[in-house]
Protein backbone atom coordinates (compact mmCIF):
# COMPACT_ATOMS: atom_id res chain seq x y z
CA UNK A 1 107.07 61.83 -28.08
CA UNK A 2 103.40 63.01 -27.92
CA UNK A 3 102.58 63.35 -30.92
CA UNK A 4 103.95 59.24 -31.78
CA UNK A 5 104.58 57.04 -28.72
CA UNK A 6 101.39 57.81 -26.88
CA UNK A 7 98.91 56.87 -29.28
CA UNK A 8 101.00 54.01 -30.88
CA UNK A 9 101.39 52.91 -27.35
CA UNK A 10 97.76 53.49 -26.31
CA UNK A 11 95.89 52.48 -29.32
CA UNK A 12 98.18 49.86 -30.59
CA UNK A 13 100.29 48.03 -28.16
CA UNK A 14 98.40 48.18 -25.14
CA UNK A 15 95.64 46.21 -26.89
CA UNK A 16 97.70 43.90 -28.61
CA UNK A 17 99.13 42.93 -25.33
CA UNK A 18 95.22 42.80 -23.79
CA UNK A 19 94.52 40.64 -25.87
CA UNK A 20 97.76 38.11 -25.77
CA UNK A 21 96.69 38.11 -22.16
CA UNK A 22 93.23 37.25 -22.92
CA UNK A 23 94.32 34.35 -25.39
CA UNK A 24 97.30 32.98 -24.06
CA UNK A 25 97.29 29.21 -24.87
CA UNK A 26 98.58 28.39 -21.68
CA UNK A 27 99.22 29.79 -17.95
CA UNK A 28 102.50 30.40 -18.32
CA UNK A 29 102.08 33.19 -21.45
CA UNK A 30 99.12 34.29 -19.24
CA UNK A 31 101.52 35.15 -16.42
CA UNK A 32 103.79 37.28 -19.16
CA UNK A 33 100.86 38.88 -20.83
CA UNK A 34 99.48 39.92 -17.55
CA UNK A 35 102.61 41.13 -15.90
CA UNK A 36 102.68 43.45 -19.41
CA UNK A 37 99.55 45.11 -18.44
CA UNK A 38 100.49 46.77 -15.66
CA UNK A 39 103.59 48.10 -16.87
CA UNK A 40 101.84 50.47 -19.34
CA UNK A 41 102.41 53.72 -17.00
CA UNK A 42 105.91 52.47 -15.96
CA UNK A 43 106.59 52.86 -19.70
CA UNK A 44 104.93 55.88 -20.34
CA UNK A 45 106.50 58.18 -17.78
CA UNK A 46 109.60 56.20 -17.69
CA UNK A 47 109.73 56.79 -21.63
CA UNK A 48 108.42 60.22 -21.30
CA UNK A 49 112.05 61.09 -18.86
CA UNK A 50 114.10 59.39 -20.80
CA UNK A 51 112.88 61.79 -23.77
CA UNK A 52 113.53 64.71 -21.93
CA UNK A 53 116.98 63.63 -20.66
CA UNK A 54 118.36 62.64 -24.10
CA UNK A 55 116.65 66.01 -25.19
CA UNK A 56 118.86 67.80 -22.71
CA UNK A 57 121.92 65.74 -23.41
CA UNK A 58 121.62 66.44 -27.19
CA UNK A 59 120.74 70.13 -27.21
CA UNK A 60 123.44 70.80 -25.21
CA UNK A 61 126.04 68.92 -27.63
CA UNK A 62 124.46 71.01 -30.22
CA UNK A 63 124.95 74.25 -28.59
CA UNK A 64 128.52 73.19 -27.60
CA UNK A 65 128.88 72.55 -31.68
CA UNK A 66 127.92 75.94 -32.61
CA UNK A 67 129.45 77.11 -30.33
CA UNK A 68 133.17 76.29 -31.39
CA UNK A 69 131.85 76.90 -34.90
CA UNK A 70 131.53 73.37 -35.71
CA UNK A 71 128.62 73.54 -38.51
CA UNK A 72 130.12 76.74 -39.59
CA UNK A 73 130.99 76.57 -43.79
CA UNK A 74 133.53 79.02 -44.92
CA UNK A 75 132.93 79.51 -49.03
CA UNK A 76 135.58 82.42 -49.67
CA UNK A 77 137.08 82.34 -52.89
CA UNK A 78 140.53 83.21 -53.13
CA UNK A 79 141.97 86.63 -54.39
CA UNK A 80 142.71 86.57 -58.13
């Protein structure tokens, strides 16, 4: 999540949505684009536990796999 969403996000978005607020044609995209500008740490942490949580979620399905041998591939060849 490091490594992509915070400098897409940072870089990218955030200043894309600067400057929507900036040249919104009228008041009422103003209102949207400035509501947007604030939300920037609400989507960054919010993002940031929603990583770890779906990290946790599928590591443990994972585990539970291997566990009952699910990825395991049997290749004996029969007795001749």
């Amino acid at each position: 999540m490091v490594v992509l969403f915070l400098p897409l996000a940072t870089f990218i978005i955030q200043p894309k949505l600067d400057a929507f607020a900036v040249s919104a044609p009228n008041q009422y995209l103003f209102g949207i684009g400035d509501h947007f500008q604030g939300l920037y740490p609400l989507v960054t942490f919010g993002s940031l536990g929603f990583h770890i949580i779906y990290g946790i979620i599928f590591g443990f399905m994972v585990w539970k796999m291997i566990e009952l041998k699910t990825f395991v591939q049997t290749n004996k060849k029969p007795i001749q």
